[in-house]
Protein backbone atom coordinates (compact mmCIF):
# COMPACT_ATOMS: atom_id res chain seq x y z
CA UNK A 1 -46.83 12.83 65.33
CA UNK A 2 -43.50 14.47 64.32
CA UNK A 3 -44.07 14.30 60.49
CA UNK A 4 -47.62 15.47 60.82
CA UNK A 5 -45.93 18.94 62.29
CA UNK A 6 -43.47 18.81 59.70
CA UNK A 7 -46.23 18.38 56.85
CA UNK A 8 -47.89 21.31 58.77
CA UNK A 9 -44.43 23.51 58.93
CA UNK A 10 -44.20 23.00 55.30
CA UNK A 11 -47.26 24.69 54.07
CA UNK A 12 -47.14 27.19 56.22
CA UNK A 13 -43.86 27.89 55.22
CA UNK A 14 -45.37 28.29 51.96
CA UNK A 15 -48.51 30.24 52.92
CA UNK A 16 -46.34 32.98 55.18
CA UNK A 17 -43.95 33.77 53.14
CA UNK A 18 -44.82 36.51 50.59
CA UNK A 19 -42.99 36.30 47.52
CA UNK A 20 -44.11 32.16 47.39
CA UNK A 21 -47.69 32.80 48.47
CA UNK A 22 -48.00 35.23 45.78
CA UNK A 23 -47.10 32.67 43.15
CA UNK A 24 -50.16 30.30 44.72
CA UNK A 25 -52.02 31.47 42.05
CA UNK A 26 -50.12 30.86 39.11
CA UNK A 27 -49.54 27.12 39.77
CA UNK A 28 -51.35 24.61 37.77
CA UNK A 29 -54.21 22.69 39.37
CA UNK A 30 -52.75 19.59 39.21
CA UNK A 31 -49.30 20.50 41.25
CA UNK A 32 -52.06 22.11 44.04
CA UNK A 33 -54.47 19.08 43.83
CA UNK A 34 -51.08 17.02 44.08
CA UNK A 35 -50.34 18.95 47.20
CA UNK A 36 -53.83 18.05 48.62
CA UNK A 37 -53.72 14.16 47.55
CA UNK A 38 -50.15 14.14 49.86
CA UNK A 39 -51.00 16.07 52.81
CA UNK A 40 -54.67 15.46 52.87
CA UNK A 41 -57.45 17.96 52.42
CA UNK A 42 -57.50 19.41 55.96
CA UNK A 43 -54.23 20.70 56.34
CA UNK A 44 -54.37 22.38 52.97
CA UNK A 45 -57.14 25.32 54.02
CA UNK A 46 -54.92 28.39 54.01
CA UNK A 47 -53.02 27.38 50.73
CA UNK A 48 -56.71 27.21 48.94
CA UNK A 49 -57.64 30.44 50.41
CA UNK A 50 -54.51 31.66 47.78
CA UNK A 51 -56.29 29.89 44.68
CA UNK A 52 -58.10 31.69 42.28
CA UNK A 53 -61.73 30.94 41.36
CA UNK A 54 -60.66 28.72 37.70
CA UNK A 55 -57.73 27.10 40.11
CA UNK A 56 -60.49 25.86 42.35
CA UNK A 57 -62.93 24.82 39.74
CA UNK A 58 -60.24 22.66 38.02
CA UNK A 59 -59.01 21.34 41.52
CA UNK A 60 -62.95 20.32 41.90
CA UNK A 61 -62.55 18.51 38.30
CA UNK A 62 -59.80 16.39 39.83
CA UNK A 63 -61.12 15.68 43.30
CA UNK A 64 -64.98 15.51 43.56
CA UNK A 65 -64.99 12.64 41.29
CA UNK A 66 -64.11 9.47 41.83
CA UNK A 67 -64.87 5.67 40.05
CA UNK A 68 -66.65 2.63 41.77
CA UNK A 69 -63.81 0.78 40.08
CA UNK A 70 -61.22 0.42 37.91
CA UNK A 71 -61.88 1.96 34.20
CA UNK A 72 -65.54 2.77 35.34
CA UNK A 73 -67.04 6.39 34.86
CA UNK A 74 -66.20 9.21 37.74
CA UNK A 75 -69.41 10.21 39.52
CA UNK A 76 -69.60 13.52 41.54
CA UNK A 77 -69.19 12.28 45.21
CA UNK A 78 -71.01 14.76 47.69
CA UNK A 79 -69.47 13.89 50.47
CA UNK A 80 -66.23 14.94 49.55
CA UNK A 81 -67.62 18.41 48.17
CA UNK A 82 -68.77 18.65 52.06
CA UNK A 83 -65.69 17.97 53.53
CA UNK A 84 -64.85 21.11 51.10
CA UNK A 85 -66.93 23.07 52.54
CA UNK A 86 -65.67 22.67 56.43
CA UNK A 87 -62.40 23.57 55.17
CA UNK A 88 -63.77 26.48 53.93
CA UNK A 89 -65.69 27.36 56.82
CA UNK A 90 -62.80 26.76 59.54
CA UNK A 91 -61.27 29.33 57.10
CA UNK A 92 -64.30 31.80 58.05
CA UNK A 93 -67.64 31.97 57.35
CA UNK A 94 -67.32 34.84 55.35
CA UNK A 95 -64.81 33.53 53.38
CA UNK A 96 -66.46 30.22 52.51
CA UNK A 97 -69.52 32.14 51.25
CA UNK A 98 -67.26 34.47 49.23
CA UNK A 99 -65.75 31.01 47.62
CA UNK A 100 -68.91 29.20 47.47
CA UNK A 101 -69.96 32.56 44.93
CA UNK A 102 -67.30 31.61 42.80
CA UNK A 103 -68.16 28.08 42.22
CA UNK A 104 -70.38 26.68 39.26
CA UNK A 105 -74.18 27.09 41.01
CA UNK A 106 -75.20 23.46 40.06
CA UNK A 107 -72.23 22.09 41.60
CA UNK A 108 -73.25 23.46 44.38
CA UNK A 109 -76.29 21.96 44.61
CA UNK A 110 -75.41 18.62 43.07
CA UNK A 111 -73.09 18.88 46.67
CA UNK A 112 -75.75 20.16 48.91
CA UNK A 113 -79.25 18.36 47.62
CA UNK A 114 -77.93 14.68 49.11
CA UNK A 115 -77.62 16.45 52.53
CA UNK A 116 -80.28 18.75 53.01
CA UNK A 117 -84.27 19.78 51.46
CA UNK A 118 -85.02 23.14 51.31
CA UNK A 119 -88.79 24.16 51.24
CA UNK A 120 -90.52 27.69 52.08
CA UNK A 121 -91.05 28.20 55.12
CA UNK A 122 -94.64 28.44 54.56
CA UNK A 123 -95.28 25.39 53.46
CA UNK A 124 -95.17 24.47 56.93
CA UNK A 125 -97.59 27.31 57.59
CA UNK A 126 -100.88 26.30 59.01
CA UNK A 127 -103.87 26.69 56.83
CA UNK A 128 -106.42 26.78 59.67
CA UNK A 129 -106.85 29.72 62.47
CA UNK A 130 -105.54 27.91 65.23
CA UNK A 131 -107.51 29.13 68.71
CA UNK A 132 -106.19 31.02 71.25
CA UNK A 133 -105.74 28.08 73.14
CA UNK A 134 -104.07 25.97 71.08
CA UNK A 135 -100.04 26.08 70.86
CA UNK A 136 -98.09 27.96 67.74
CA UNK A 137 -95.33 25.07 67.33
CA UNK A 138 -92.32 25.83 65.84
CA UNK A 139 -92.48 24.97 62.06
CA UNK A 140 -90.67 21.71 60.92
CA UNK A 141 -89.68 20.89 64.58
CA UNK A 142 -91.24 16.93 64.08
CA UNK A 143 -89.52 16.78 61.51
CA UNK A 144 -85.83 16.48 63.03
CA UNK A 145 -82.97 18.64 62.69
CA UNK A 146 -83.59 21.85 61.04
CA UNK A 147 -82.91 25.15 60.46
CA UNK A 148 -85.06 28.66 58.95
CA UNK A 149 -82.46 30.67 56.85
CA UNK A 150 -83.65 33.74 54.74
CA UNK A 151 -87.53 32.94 54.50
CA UNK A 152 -86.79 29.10 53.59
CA UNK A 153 -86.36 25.68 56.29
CA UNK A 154 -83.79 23.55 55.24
CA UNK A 155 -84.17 20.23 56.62
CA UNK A 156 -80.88 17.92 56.93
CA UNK A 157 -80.94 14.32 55.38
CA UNK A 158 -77.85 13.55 56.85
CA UNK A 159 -76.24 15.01 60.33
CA UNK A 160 -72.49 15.21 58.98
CA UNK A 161 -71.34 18.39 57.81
CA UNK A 162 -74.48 20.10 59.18
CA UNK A 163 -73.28 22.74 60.79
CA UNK A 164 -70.53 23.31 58.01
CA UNK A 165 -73.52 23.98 55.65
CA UNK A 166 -75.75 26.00 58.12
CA UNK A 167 -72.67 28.58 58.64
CA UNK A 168 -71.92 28.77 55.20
CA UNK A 169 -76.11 29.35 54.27
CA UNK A 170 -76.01 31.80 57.02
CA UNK A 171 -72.96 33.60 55.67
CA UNK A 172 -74.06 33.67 51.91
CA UNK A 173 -77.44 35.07 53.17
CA UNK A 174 -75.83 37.92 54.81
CA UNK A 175 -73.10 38.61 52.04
CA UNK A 176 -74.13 37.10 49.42
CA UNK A 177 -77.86 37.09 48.74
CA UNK A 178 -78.32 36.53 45.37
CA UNK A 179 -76.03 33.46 45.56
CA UNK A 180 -77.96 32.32 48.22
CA UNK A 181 -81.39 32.36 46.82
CA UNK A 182 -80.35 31.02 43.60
CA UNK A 183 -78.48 27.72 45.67
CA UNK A 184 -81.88 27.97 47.82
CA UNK A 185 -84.18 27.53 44.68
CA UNK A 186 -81.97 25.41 43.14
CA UNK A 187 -82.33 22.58 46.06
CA UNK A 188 -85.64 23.30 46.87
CA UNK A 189 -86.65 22.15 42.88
CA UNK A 190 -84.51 18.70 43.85
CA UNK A 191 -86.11 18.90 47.25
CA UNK A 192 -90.21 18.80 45.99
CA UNK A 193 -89.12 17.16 42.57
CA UNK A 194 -93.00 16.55 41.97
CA UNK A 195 -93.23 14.78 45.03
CA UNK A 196 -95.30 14.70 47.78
CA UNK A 197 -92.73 15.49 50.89
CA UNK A 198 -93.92 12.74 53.68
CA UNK A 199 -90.42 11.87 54.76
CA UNK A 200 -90.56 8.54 53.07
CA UNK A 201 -88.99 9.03 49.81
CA UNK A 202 -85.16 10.04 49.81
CA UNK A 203 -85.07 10.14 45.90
CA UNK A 204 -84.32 13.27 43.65
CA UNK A 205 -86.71 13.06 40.04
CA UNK A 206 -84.91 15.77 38.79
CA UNK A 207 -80.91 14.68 40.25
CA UNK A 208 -80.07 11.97 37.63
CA UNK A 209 -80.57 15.08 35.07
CA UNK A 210 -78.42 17.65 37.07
CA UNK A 211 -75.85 14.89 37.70
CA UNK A 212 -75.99 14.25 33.85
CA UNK A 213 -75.51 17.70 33.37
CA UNK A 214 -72.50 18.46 35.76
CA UNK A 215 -70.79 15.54 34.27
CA UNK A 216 -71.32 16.83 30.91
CA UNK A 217 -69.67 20.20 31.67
CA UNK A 218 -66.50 18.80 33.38
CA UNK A 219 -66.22 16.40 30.44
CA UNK A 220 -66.01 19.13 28.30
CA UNK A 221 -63.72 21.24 30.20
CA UNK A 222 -61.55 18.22 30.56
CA UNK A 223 -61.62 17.02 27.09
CA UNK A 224 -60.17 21.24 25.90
CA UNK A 225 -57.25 20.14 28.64
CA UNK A 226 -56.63 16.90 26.88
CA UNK A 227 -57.56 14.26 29.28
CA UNK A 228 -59.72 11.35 28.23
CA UNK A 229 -62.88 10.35 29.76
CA UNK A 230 -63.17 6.46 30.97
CA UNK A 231 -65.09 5.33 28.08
CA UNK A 232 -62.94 7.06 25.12
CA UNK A 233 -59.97 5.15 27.09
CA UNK A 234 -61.78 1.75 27.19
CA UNK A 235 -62.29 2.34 23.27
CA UNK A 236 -58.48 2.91 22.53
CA UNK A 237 -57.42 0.04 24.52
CA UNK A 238 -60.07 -2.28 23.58
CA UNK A 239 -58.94 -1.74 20.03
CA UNK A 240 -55.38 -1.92 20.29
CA UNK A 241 -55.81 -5.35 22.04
CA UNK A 242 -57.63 -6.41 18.73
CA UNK A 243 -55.03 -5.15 16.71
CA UNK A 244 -53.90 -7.37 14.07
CA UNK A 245 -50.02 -7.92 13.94
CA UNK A 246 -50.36 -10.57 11.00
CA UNK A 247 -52.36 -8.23 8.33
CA UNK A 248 -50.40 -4.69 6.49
CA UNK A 249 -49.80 -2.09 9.02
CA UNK A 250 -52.90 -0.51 10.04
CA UNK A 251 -53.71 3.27 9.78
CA UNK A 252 -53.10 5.79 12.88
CA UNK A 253 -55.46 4.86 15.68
CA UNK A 254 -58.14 7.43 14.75
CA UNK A 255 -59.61 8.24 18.71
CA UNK A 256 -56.03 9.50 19.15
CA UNK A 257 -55.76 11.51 16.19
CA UNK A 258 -59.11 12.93 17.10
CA UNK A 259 -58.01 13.98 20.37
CA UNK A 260 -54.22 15.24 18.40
CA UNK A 261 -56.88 17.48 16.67
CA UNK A 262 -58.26 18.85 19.71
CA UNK A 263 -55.69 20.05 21.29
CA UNK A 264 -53.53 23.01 21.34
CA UNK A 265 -50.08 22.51 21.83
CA UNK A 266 -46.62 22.96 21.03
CA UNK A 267 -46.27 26.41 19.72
CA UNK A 268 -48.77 27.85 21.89
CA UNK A 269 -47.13 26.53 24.97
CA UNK A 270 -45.60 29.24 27.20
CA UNK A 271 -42.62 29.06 29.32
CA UNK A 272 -43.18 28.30 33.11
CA UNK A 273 -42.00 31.67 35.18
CA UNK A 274 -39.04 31.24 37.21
CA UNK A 275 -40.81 32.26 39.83
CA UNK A 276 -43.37 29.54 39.72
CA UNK A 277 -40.79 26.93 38.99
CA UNK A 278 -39.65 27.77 41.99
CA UNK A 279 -42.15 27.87 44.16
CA UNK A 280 -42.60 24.23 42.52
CA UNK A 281 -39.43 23.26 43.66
CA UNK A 282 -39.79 24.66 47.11
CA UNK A 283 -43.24 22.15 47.35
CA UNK A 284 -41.74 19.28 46.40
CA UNK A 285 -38.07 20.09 48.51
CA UNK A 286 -39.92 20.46 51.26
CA UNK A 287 -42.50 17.12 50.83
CA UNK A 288 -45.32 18.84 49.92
CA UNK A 289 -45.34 17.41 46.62
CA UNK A 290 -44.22 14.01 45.56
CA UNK A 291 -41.09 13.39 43.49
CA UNK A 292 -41.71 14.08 40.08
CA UNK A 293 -42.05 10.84 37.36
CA UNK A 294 -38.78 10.07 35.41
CA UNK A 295 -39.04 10.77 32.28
CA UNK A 296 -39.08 8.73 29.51
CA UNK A 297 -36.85 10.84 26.61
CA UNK A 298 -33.21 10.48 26.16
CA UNK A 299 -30.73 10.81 28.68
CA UNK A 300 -27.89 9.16 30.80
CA UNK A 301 -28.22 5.34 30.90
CA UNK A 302 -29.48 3.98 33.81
CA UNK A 303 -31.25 1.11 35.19
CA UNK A 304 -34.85 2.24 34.01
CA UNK A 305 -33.38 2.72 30.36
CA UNK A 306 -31.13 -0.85 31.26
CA UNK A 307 -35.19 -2.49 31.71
CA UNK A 308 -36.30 -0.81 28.55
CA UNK A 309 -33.47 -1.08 26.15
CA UNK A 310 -35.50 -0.84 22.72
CA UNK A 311 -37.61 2.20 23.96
CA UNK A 312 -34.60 3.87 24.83
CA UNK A 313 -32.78 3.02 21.71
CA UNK A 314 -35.75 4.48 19.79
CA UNK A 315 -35.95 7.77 21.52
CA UNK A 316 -32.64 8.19 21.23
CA UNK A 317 -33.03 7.77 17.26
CA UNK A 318 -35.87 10.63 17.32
CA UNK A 319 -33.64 13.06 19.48
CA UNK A 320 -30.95 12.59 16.67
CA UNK A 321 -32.50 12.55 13.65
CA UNK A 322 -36.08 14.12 14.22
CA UNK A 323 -35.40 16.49 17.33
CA UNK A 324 -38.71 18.33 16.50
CA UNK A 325 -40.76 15.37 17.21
CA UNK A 326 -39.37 14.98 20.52
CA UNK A 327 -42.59 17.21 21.81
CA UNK A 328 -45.24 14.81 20.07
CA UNK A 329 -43.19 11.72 21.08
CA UNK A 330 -43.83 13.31 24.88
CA UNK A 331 -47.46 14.43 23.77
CA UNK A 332 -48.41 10.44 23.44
CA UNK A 333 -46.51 9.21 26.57
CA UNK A 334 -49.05 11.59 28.34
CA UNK A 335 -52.11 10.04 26.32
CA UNK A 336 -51.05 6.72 26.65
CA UNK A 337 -50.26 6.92 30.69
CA UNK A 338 -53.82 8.62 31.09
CA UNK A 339 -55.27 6.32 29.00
CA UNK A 340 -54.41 3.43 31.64
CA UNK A 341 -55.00 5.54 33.92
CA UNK A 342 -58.98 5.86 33.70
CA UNK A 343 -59.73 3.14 31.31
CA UNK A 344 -57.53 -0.11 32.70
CA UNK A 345 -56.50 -1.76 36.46
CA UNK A 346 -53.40 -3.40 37.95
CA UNK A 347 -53.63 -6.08 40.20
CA UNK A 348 -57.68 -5.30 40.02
CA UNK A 349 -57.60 -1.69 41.34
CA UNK A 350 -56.61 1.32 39.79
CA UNK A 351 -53.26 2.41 38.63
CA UNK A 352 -51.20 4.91 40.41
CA UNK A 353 -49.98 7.79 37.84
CA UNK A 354 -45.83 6.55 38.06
CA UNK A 355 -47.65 2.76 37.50
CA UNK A 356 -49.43 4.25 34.52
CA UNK A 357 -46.26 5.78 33.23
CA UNK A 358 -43.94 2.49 33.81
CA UNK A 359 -46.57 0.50 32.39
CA UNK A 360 -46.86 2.51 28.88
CA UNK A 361 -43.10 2.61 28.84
CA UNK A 362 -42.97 -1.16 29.25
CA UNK A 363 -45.62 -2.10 26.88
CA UNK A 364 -43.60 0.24 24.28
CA UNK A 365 -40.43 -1.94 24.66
CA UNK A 366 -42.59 -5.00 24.24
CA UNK A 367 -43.67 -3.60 20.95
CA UNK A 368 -40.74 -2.63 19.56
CA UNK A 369 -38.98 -6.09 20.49
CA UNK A 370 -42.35 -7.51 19.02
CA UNK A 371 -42.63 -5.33 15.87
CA UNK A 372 -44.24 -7.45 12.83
CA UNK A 373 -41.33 -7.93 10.34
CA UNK A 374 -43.66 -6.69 6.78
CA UNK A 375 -44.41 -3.46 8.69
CA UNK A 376 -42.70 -0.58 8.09
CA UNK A 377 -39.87 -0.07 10.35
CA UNK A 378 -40.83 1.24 13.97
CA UNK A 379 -38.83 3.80 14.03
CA UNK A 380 -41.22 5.77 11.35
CA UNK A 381 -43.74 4.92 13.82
CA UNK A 382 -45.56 7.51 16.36
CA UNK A 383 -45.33 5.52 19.88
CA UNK A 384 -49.32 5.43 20.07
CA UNK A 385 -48.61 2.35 17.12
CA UNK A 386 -45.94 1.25 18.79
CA UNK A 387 -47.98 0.68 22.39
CA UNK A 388 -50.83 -0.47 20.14
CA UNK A 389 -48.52 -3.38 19.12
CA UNK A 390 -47.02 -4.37 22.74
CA UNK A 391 -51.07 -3.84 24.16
CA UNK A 392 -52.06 -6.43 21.55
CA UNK A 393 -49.11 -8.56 22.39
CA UNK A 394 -49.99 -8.76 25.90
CA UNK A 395 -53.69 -9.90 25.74
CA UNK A 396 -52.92 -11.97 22.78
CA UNK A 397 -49.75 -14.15 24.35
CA UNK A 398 -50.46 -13.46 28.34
CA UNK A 399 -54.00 -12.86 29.19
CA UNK A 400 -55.53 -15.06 26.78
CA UNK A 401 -52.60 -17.86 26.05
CA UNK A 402 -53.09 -18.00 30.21
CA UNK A 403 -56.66 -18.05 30.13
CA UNK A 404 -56.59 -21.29 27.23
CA UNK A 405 -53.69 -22.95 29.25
CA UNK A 406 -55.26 -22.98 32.57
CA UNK A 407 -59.01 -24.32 30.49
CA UNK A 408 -56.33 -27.46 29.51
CA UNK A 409 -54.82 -27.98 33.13
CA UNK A 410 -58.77 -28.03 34.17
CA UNK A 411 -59.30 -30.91 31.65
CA UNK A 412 -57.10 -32.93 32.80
CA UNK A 413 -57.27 -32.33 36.54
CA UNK A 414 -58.86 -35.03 38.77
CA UNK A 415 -59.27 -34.33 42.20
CA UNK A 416 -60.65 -36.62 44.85
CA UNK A 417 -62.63 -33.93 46.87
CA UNK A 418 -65.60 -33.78 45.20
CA UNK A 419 -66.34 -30.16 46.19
CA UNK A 420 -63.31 -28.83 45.44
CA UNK A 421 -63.63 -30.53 42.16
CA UNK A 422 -67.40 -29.66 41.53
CA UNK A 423 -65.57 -25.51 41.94
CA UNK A 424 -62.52 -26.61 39.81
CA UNK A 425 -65.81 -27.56 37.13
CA UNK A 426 -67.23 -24.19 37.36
CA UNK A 427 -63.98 -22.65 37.30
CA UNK A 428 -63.23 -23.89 33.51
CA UNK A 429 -66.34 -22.78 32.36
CA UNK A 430 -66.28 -19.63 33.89
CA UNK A 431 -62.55 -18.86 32.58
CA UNK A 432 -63.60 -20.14 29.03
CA UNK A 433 -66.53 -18.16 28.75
CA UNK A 434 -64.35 -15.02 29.58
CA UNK A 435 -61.61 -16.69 26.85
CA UNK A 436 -64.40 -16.63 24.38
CA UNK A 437 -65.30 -13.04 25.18
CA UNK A 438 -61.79 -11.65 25.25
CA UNK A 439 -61.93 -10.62 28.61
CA UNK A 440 -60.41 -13.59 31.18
CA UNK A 441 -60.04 -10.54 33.58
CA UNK A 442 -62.99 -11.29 34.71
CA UNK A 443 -62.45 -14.41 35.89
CA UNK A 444 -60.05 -13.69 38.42
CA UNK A 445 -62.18 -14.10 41.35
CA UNK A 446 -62.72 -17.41 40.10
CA UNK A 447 -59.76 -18.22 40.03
CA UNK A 448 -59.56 -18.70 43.95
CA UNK A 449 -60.25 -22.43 43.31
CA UNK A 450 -56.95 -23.14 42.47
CA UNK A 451 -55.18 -22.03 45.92
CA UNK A 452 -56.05 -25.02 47.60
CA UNK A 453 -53.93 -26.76 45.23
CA UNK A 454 -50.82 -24.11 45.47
CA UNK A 455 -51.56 -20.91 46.43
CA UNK A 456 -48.45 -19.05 44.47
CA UNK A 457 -49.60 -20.74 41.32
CA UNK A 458 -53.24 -18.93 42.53
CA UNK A 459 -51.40 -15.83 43.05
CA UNK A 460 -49.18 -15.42 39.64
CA UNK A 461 -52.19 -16.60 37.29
CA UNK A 462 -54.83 -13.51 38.87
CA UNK A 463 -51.50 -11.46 37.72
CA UNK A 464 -51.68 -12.55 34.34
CA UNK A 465 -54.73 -12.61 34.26
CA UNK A 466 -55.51 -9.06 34.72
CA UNK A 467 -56.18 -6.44 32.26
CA UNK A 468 -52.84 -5.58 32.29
CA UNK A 469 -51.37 -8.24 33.01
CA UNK A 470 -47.88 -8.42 34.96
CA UNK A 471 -45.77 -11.19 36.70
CA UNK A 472 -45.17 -12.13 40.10
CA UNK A 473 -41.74 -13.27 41.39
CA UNK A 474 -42.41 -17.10 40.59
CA UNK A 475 -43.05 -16.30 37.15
CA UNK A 476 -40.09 -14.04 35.65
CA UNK A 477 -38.02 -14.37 38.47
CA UNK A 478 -38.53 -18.68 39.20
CA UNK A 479 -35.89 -20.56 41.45
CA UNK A 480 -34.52 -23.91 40.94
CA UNK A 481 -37.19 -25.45 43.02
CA UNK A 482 -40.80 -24.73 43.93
CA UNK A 483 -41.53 -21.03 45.06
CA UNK A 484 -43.39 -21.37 48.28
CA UNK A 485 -43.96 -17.92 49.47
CA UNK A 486 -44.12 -14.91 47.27
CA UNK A 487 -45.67 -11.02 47.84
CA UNK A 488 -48.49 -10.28 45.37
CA UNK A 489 -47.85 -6.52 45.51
CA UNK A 490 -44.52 -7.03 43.93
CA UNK A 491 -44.81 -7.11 40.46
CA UNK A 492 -43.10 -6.60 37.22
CA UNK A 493 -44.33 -5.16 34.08
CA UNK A 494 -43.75 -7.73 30.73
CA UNK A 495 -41.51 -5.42 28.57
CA UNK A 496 -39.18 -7.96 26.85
CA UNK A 497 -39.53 -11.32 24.77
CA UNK A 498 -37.76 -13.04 27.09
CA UNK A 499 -40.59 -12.08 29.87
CA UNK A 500 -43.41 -13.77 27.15
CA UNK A 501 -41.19 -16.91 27.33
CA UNK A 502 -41.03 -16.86 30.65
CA UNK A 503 -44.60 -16.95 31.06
CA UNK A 504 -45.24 -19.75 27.77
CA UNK A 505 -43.30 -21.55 30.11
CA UNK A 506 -44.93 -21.12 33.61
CA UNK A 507 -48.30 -21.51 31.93
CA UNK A 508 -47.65 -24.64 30.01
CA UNK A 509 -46.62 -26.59 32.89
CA UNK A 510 -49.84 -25.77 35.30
CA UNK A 511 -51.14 -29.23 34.82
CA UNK A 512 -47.99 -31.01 36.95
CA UNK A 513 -47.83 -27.90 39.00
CA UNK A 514 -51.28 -28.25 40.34
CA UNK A 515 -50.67 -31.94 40.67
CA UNK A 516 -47.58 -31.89 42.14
């Protein structure tokens, strides 16, 4: 296809030319894992080949681990670390195994032990004399694909990326031994595990621990870098949709100022060189790299500030009276944004990182137009408070006034289908059980009940619903008559008072709506 050559072009544009290949190495991780996430992991081989070993090992932090769902914590996924190492190996044998010595050891294994055991090769030694007569059979051959590599057999447990990991074994025997053995030893521990090996066990006694352990160590690295782990996100925003907006204004949110403690910023930071700016540029000119977010500090006036008028009102006040706290202002938007970013869903799946970053700059307006009136003004407030407030707002009068609204439409709701009405009975007490426990997100498959009656109803309450909850066309956008047909991937964030109203009134007419 045309734009797959073009994609191609790009890179190696990028990889031939000297003076831009040479800043490869400078670039953050993130712009290079970007690069990867947009033109896919096979096209990328000769740009990696220009990374340096702590490039790749924070590219692995990003892209080896991935969540079962929404807000859940990232597991190492082996499968992807394979598909790593055929890149690597269409690059060269030699060079994979010269990469694959870089890398952290028990990654390494945590990506090989799924696909292969290792054992020495004289375990499958026979212990008798065998006679003259009888045949010397190859060792391991019954027991299926197989290969001997520097005095051990490695047996596969899967066929894919086989003979990706038998070139790079081969490789790292021949050039890099002591690699080699180490990776060897390190499998073969997974591989016997205590365990007597009769092919019918495929589980690892001692992989929980190394998975425990890997995870550990990329928390850790992540955590100096400033990102949040899953369950440090789900904290934050499980408190700031508790907040109180009737008591006194409550202290700064203390996971964030633990995390403001941990990091090292602002006068430390260090100009990007020209050089690699440009190369930057040149990436995302080109389409290697997606268009960069918006961002949220003062500028011209335009829609986005048009959609957020009390955000942009109040960053405007910091640039002009407290210029120096434009950087921590910036600092939050980034904690915030990741914060929804591995802790929270949209529409039941994850967020994408420009959802993440409209979202935060949404719920900011909503707390600033929501601002309790005996708290000090907002604009002493950091915007970590200020989201805190507009979070809070949302579960309080969307989520959960939805949630107790649709519970009264079920009450009064009498439908002659007695299935369809025995569902509509477990749907109430499935949605109030999830009212009571502050979480009617969990509900929304439940919810399906109610598109029998009218499916864009259906549609607009699993919106507001949702953990963060947003609103379909019907809701903020309703005509003069019924709304028949609507798109459920078009959404708006709730940013404004007007949008809460809006949704008061959707919600507190379901009972004729489903009737009608």
């Amino acid at each position: 296809m045309p734009e797959d050559r073009d994609r191609h072009d790009v890179l190696v544009r990028i990889t031939d030319t000297p003076q831009l290949a040479r800043v490869v190495p400078l670039l953050p991780p993130e712009i290079l894992h970007a690069v990867i996430t947009q033109h896919g992991l096979q096209d990328c081989g000769e740009l990696l080949a220009l990374t340096t070993a702590e490039q790749l090992s924070a590219i692995f932090d990003l892209d080896l681990w991935k969540a079962t769902r929404p807000g859940a914590d990232e597991q190492f996924d082996p499968a992807r670390f394979c598909e790593w190492l055929e890149v690597l190996v269409d690059l060269g044998p030699q060079v994979a195994a010269r990469r694959v010595a870089q890398m952290d050891s028990a990654l390494v294994v945590a990506g090989l032990a799924p696909q292969v055991r290792v054992f020495d090769i004289g375990v499958f030694e026979p212990t008798e004399e065998r006679s003259s007569a009888e045949p010397v059979l190859n060792p391991g051959r019954e027991l299926g694909l197989h290969a001997e590599i520097g005095g051990y057999v490695v047996l596969a447990r899967r066929s894919d990326a086989w003979e990706a990991i038998v070139e790079v074994l081969v490789a790292l025997d021949t050039h890099e031994p002591t690699t080699f053995h180490r990776l060897m030893r390190g499998c073969r521990t997974l591989s016997s595990a205590g365990r007597e090996f009769d092919g019918l066990d495929d589980l690892l006694a001692d992989g929980e621990q190394v998975r425990f352990d890997l995870s550990e160590s990329r928390a850790q690295r992540r955590e100096r870098l400033g990102f949040l782990s899953p369950e440090q996100a789900r904290a934050f925003l499980a408190s700031a949709r508790s907040l109180s907006l009737t008591s006194e204004s409550p202290r700064q949110d203390p996971l964030f100022a633990e995390h403001a403690r941990s990091q090292t910023t602002g006068d430390q930071a260090v100009e990007t060189p020209v050089a690699t700016a440009r190369a930057i540029e040149v990436f995302r000119d080109a389409g290697a790299l997606p268009n960069a977010p918006r961002p949220l500090l003062v500028g011209k006036t335009d829609e986005a500030s048009h959609s957020n008028g009390s955000l942009h009102q109040y960053l405007r006040h910091v640039a002009e009276n407290t210029p120096h706290e434009l950087p921590s202002r910036n600092h939050e938007l980034a904690f915030l944004s990741n914060a929804l970013l591995t802790g929270s869903s949209v529409r039941s799946r994850g967020f994408t990182r420009q959802e993440a970053v409209d979202a935060v700059a949404a719920t900011c307006n909503l707390g600033l137009e929501c601002w309790p009136p005996q708290w000090p003004a907002s604009s002493t407030s950091d915007l970590i408070g200020v989201f805190r407030v507009g979070w809070a707002v949302l579960h309080r009068d969307v989520s959960m006034l939805a949630a107790a609204r649709v519970v009264e439409a079920l009450d009064a709701l009498q439908i002659g289908d007695q299935e369809l009405q025995f569902a509509l009975r477990v749907l109430r007490r499935e949605v109030h059980r999830e009212m009571q426990a502050g979480t009617p997100w969990h509900a929304c498959e439940r919810l399906e009940a109610l598109s029998p009656l009218d499916l864009p109803v259906w549609a607009a309450l699993t919106a507001l619903f949702d953990e963060c909850p947003v609103m379909l066309a019907n809701v903020w956008a309703p005509g003069d008559g019924p709304t028949l047909t609507i798109n459920p991937s078009t959404f708006h964030f709730v940013s404004e008072r007007r949008h809460v109203a809006a949704i008061r009134d959707f919600v507190g007419s379901l009972a004729e709506r489903l009737t009608g």
